[in-house]
PDB file of N, CA and C in Angstrom:
ATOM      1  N   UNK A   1      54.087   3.536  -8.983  1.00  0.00           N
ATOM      2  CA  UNK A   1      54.442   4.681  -9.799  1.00  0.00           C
ATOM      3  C   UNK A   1      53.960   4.399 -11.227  1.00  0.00           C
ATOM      4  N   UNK A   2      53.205   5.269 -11.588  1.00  0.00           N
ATOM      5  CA  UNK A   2      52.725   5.105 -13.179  1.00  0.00           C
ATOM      6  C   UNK A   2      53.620   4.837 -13.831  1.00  0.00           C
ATOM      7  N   UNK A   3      53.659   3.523 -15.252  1.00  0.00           N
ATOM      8  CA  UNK A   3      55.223   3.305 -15.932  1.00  0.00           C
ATOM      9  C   UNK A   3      55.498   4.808 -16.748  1.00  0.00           C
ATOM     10  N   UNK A   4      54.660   5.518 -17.100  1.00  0.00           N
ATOM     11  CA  UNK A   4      55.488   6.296 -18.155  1.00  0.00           C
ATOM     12  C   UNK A   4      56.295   7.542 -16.852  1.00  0.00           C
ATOM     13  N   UNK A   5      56.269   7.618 -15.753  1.00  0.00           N
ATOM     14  CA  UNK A   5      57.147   8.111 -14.795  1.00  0.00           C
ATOM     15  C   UNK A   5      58.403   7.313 -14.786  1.00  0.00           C
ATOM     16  N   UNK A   6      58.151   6.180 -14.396  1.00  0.00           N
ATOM     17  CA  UNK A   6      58.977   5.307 -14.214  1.00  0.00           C
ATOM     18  C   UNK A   6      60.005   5.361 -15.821  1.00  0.00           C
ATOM     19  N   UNK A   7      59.213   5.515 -16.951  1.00  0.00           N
ATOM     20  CA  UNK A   7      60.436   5.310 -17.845  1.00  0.00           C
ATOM     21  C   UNK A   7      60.969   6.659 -17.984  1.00  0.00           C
ATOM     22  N   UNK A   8      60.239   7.783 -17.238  1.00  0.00           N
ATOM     23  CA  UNK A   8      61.507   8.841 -17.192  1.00  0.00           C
ATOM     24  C   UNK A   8      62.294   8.933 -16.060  1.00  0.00           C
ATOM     25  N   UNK A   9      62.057   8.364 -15.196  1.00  0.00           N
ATOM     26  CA  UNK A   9      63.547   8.117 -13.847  1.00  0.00           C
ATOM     27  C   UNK A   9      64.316   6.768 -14.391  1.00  0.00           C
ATOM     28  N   UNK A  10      63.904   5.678 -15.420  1.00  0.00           N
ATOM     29  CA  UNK A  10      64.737   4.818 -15.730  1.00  0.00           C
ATOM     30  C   UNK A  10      65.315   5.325 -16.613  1.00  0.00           C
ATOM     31  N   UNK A  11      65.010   6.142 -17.523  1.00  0.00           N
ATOM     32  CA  UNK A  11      65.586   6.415 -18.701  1.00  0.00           C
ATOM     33  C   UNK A  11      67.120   8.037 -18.358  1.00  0.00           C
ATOM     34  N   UNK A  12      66.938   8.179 -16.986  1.00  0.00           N
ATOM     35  CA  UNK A  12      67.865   9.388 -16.816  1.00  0.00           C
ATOM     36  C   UNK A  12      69.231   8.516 -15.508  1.00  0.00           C
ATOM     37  N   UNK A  13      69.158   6.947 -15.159  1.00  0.00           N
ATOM     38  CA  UNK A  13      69.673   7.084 -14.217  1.00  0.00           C
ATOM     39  C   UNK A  13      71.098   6.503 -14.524  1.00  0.00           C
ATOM     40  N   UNK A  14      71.543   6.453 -15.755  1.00  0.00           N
ATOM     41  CA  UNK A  14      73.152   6.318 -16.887  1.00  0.00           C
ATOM     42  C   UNK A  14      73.628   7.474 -17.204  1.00  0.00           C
ATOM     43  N   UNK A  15      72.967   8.799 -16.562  1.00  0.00           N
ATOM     44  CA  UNK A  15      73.329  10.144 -17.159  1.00  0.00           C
ATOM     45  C   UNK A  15      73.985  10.292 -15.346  1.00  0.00           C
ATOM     46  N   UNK A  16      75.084  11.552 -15.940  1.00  0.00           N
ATOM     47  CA  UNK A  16      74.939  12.589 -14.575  1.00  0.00           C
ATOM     48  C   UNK A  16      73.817  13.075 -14.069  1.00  0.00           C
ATOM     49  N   UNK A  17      74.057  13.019 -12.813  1.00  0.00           N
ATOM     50  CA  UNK A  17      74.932  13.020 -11.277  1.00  0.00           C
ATOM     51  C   UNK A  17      75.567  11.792 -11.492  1.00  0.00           C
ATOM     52  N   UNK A  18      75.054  11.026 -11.539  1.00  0.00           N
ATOM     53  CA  UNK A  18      75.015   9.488 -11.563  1.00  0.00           C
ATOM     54  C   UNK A  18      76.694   9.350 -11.681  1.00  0.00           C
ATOM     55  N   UNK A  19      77.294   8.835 -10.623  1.00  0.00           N
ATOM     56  CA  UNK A  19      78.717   8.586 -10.316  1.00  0.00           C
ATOM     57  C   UNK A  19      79.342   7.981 -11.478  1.00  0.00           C
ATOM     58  N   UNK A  20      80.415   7.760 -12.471  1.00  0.00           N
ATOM     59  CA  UNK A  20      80.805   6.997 -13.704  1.00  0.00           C
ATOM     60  C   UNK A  20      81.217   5.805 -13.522  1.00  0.00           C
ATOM     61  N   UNK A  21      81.501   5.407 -12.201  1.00  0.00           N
ATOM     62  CA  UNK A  21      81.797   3.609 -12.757  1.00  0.00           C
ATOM     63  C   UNK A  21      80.578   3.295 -12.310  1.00  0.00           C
ATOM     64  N   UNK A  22      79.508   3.634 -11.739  1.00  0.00           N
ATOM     65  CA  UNK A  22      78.298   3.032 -11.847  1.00  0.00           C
ATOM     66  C   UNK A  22      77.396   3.202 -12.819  1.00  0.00           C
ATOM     67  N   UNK A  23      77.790   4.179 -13.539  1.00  0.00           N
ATOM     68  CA  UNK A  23      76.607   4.860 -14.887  1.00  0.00           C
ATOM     69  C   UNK A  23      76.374   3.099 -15.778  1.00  0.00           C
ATOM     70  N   UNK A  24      77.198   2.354 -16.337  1.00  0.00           N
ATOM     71  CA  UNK A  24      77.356   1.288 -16.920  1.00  0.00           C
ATOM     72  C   UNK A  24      76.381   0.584 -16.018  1.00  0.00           C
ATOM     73  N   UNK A  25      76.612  -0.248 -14.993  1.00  0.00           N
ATOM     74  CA  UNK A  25      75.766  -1.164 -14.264  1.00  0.00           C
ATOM     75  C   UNK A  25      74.150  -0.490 -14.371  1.00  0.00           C
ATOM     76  N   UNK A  26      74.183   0.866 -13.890  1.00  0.00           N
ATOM     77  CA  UNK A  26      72.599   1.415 -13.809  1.00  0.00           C
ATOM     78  C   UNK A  26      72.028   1.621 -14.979  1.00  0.00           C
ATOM     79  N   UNK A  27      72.679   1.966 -16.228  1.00  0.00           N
ATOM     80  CA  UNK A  27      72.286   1.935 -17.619  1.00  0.00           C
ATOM     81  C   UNK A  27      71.567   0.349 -17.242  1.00  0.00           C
ATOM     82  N   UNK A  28      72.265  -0.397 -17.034  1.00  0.00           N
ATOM     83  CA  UNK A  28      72.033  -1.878 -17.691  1.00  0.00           C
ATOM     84  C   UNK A  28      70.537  -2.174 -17.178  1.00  0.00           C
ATOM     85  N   UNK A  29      70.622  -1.858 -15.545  1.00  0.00           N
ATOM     86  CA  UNK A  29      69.580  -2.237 -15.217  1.00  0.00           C
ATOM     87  C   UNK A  29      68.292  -1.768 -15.666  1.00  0.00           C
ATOM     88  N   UNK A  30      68.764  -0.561 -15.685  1.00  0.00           N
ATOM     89  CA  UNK A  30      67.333   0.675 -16.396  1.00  0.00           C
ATOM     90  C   UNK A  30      67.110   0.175 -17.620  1.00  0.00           C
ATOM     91  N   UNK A  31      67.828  -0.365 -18.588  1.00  0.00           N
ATOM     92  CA  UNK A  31      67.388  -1.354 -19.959  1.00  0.00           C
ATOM     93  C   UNK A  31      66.778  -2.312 -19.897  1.00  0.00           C
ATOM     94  N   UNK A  32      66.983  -2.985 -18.663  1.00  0.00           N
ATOM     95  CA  UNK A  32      66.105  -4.569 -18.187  1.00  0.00           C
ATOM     96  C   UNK A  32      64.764  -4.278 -18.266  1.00  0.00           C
ATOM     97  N   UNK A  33      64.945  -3.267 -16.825  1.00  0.00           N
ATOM     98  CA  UNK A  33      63.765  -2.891 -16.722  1.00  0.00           C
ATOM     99  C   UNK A  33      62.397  -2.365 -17.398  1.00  0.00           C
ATOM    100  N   UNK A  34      63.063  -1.538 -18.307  1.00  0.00           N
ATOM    101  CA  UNK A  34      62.486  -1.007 -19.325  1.00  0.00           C
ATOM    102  C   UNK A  34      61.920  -1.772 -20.455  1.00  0.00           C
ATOM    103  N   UNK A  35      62.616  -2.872 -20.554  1.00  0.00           N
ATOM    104  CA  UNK A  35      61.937  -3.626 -22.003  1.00  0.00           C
ATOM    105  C   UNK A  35      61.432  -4.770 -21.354  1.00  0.00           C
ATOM    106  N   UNK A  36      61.622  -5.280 -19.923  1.00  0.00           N
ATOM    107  CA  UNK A  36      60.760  -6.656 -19.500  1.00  0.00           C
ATOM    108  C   UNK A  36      59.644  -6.085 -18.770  1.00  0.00           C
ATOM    109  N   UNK A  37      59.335  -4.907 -18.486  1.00  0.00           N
ATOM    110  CA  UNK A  37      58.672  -4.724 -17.623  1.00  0.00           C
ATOM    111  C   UNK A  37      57.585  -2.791 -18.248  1.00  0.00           C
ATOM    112  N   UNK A  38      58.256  -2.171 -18.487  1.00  0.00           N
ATOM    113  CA  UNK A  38      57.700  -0.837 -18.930  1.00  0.00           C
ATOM    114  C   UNK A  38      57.307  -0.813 -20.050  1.00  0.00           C
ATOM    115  N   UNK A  39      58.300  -1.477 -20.980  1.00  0.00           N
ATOM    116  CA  UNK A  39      57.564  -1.410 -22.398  1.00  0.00           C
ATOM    117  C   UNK A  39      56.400  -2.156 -22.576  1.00  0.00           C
ATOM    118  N   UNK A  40      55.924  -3.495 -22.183  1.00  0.00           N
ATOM    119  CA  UNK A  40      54.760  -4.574 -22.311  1.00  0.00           C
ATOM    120  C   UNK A  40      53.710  -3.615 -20.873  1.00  0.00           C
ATOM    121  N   UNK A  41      53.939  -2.950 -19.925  1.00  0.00           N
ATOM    122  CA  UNK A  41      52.897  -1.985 -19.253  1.00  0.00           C
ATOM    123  C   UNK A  41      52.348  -0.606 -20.309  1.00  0.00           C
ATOM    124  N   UNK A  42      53.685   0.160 -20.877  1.00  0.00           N
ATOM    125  CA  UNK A  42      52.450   0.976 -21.507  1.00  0.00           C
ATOM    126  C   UNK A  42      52.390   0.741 -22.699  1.00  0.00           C
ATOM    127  N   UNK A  43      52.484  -0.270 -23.361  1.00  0.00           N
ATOM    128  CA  UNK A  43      52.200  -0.835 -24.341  1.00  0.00           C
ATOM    129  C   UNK A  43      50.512  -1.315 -24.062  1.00  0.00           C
ATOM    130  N   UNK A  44      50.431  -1.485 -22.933  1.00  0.00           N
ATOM    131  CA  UNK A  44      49.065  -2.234 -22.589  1.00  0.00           C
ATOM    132  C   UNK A  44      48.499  -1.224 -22.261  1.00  0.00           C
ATOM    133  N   UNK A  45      49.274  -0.308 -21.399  1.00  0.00           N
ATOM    134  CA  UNK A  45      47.801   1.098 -21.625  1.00  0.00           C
ATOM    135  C   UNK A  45      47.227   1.833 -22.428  1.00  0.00           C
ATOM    136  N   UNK A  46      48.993   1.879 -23.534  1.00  0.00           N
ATOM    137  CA  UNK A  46      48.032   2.465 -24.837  1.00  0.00           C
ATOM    138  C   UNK A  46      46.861   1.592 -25.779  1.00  0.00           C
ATOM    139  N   UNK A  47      46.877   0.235 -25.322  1.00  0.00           N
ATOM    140  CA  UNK A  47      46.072  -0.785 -25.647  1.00  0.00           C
ATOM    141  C   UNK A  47      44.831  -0.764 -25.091  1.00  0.00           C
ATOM    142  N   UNK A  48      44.517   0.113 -23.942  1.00  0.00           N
ATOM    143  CA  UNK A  48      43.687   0.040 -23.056  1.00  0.00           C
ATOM    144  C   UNK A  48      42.964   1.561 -23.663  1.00  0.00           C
ATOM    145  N   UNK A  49      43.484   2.419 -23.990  1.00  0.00           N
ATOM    146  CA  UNK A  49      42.971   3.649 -24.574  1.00  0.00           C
ATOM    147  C   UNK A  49      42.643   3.654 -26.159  1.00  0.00           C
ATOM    148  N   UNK A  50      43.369   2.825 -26.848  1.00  0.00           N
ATOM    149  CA  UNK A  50      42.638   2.451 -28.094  1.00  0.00           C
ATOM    150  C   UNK A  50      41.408   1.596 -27.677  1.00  0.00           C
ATOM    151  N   UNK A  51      40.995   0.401 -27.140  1.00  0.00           N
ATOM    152  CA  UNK A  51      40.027  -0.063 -27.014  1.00  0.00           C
ATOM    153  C   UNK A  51      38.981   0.750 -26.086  1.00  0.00           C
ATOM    154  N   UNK A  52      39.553   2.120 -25.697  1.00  0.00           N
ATOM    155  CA  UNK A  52      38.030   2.666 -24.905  1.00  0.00           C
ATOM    156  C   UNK A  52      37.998   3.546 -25.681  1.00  0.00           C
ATOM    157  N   UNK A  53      38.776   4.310 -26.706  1.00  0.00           N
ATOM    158  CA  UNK A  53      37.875   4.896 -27.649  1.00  0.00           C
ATOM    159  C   UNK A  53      37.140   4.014 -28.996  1.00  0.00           C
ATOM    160  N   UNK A  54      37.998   3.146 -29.397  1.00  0.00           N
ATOM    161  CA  UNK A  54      36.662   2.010 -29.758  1.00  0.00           C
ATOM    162  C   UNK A  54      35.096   1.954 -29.359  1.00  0.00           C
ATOM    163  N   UNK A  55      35.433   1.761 -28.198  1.00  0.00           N
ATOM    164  CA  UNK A  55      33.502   1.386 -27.680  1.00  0.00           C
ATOM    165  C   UNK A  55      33.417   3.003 -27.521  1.00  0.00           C
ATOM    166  N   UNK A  56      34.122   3.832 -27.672  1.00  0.00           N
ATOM    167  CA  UNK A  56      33.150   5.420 -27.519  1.00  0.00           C
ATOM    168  C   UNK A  56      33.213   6.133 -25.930  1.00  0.00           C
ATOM    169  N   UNK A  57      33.976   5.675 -24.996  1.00  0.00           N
ATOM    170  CA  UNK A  57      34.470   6.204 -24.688  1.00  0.00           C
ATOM    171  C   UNK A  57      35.338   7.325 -23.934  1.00  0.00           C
ATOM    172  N   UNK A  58      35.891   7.613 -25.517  1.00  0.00           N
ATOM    173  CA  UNK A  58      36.816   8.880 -25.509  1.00  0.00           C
ATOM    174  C   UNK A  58      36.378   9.770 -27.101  1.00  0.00           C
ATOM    175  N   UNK A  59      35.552  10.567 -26.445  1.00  0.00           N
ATOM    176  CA  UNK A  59      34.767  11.340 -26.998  1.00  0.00           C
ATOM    177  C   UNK A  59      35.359  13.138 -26.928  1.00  0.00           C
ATOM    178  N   UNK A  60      34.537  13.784 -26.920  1.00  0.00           N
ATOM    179  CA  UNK A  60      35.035  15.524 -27.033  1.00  0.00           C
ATOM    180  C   UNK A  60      35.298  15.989 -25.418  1.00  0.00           C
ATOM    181  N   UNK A  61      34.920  14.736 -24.424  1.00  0.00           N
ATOM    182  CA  UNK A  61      35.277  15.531 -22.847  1.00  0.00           C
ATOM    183  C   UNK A  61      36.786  15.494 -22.755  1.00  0.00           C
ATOM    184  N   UNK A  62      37.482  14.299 -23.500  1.00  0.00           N
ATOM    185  CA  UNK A  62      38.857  14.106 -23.215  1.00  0.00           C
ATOM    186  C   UNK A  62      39.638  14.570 -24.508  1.00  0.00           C
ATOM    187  N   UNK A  63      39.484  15.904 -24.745  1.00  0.00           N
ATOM    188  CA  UNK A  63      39.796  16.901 -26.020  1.00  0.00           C
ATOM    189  C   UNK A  63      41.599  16.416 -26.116  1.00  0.00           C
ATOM    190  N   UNK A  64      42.165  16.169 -25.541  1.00  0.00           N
ATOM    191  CA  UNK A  64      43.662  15.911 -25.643  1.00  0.00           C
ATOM    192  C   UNK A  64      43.774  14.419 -25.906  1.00  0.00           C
ATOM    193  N   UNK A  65      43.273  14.062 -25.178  1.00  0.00           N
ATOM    194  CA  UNK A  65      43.392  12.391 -25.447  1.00  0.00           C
ATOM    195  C   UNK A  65      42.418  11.937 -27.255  1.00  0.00           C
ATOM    196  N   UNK A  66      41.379  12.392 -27.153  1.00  0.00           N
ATOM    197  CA  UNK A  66      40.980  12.159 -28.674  1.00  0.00           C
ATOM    198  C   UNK A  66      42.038  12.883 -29.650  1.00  0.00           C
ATOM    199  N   UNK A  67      42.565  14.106 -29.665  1.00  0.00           N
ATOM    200  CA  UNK A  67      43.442  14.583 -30.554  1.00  0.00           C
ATOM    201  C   UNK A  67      44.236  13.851 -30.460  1.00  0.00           C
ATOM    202  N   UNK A  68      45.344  12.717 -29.167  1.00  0.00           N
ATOM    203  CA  UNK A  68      46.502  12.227 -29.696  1.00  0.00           C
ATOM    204  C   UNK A  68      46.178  10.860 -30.371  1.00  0.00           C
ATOM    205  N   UNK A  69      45.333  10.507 -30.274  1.00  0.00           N
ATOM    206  CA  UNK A  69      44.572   9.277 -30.403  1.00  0.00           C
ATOM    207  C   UNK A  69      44.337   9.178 -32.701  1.00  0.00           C
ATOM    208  N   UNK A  70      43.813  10.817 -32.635  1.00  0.00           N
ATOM    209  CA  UNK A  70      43.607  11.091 -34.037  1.00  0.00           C
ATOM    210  C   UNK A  70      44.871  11.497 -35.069  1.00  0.00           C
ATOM    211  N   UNK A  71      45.673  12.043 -34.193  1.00  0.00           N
ATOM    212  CA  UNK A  71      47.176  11.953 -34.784  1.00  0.00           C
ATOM    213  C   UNK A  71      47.854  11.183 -34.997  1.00  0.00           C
ATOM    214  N   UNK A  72      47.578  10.166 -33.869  1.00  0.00           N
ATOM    215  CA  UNK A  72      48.458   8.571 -34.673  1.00  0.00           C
ATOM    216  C   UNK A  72      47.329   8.069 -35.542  1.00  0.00           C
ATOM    217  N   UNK A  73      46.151   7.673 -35.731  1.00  0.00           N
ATOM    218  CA  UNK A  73      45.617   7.417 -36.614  1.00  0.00           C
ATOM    219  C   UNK A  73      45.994   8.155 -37.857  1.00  0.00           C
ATOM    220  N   UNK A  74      46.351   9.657 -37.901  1.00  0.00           N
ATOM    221  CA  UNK A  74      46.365  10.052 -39.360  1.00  0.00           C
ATOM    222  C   UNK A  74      48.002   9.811 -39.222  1.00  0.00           C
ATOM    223  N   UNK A  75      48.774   9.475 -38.876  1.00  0.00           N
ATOM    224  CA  UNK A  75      50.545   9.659 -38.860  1.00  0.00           C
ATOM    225  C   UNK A  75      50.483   8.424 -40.072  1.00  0.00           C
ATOM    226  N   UNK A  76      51.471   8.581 -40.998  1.00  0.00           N
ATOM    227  CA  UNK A  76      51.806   8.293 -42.684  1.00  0.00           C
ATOM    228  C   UNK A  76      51.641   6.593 -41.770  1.00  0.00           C
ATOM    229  N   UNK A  77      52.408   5.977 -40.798  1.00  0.00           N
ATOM    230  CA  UNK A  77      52.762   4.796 -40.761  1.00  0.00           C
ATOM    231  C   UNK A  77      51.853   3.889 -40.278  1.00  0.00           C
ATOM    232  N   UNK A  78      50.589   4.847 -39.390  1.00  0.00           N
ATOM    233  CA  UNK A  78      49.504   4.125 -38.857  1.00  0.00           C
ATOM    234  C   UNK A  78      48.864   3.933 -40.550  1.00  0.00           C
ATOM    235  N   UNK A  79      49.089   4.571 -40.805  1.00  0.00           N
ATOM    236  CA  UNK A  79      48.183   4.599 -42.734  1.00  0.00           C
ATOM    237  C   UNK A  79      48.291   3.217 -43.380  1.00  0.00           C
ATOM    238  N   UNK A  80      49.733   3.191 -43.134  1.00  0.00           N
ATOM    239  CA  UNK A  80      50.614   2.349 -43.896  1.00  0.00           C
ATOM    240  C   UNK A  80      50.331   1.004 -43.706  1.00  0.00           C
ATOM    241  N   UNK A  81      50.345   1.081 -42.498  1.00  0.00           N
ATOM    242  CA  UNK A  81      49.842  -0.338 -41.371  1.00  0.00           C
ATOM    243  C   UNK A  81      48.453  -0.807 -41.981  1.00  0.00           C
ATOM    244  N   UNK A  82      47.949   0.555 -41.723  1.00  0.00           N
ATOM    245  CA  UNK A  82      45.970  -0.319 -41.994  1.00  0.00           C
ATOM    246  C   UNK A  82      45.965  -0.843 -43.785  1.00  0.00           C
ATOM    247  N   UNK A  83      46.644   0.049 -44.533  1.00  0.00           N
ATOM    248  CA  UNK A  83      46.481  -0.249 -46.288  1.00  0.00           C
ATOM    249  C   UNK A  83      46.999  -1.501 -46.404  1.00  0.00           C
ATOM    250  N   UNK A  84      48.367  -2.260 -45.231  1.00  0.00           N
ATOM    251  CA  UNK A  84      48.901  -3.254 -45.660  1.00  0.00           C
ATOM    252  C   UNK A  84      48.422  -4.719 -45.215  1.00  0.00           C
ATOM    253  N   UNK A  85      47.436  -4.251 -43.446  1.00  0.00           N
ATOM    254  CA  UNK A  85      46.954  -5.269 -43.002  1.00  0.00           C
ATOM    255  C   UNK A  85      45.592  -5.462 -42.929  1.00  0.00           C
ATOM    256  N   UNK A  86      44.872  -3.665 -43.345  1.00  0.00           N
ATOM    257  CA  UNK A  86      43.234  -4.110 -43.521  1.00  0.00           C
ATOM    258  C   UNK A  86      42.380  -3.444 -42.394  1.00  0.00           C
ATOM    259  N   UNK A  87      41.275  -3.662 -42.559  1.00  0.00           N
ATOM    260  CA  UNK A  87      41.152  -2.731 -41.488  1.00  0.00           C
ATOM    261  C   UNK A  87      41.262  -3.798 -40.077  1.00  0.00           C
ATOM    262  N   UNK A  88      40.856  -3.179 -38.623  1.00  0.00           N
ATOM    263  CA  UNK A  88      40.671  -3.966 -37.597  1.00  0.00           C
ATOM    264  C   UNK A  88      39.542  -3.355 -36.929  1.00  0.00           C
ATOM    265  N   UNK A  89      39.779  -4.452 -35.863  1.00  0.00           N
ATOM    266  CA  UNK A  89      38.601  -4.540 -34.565  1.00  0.00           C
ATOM    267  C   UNK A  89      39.072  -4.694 -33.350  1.00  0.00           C
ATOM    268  N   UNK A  90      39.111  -3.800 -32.548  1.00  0.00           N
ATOM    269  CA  UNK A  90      39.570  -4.420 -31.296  1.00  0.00           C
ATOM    270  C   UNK A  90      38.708  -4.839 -30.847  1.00  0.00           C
ATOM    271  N   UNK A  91      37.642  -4.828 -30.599  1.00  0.00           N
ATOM    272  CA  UNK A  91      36.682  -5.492 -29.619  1.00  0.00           C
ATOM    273  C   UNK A  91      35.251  -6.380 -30.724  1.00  0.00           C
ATOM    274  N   UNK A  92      34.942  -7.289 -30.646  1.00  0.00           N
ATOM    275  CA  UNK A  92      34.526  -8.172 -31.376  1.00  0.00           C
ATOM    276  C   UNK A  92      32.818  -8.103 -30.815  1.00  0.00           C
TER     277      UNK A  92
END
């Protein structure tokens, strides 16, 4: 199952239906899960889509994916990041 599915069935299974003395235990697990395992996966895919529009890519065929790609680049904190650490390179 693709993780960003996965972090929306982990992220709903501490809510109703979800029975209440189990909501606690399944919260817990869905937190495990989520930060040992989902967060370091699409952390790495969005790692994987910055470095393929790097080499070029992700160009004007993938019109959604270059726009979200250009929105975090212009968002105040990606700004903030590059003025404080410089520019980068992902691929050498």
């Amino acid at each position: 199952m693709p993780p960003l599915l996965m972090h929306l069935v982990f992220s709903r299974l501490s809510l109703p239906p979800m029975q209440w003395l189990l909501r606690p235990l399944a919260g817990a697990i869905a937190k495990g899960v989520q930060k040992s395992y989902l967060g370091p996966q699409i952390r790495q895919h969005v790692a994987f889509m910055e470095a393929a529009q790097a080499r070029g890519f992700i160009d004007a065929r993938q019109p959604r994916l270059l726009a979200w790609l250009l929105a975090i680049h212009a968002h105040p904190a990606h700004q903030r990041a590059q003025a404080q650490g410089g520019p980068y390179s992902l691929l050498h």
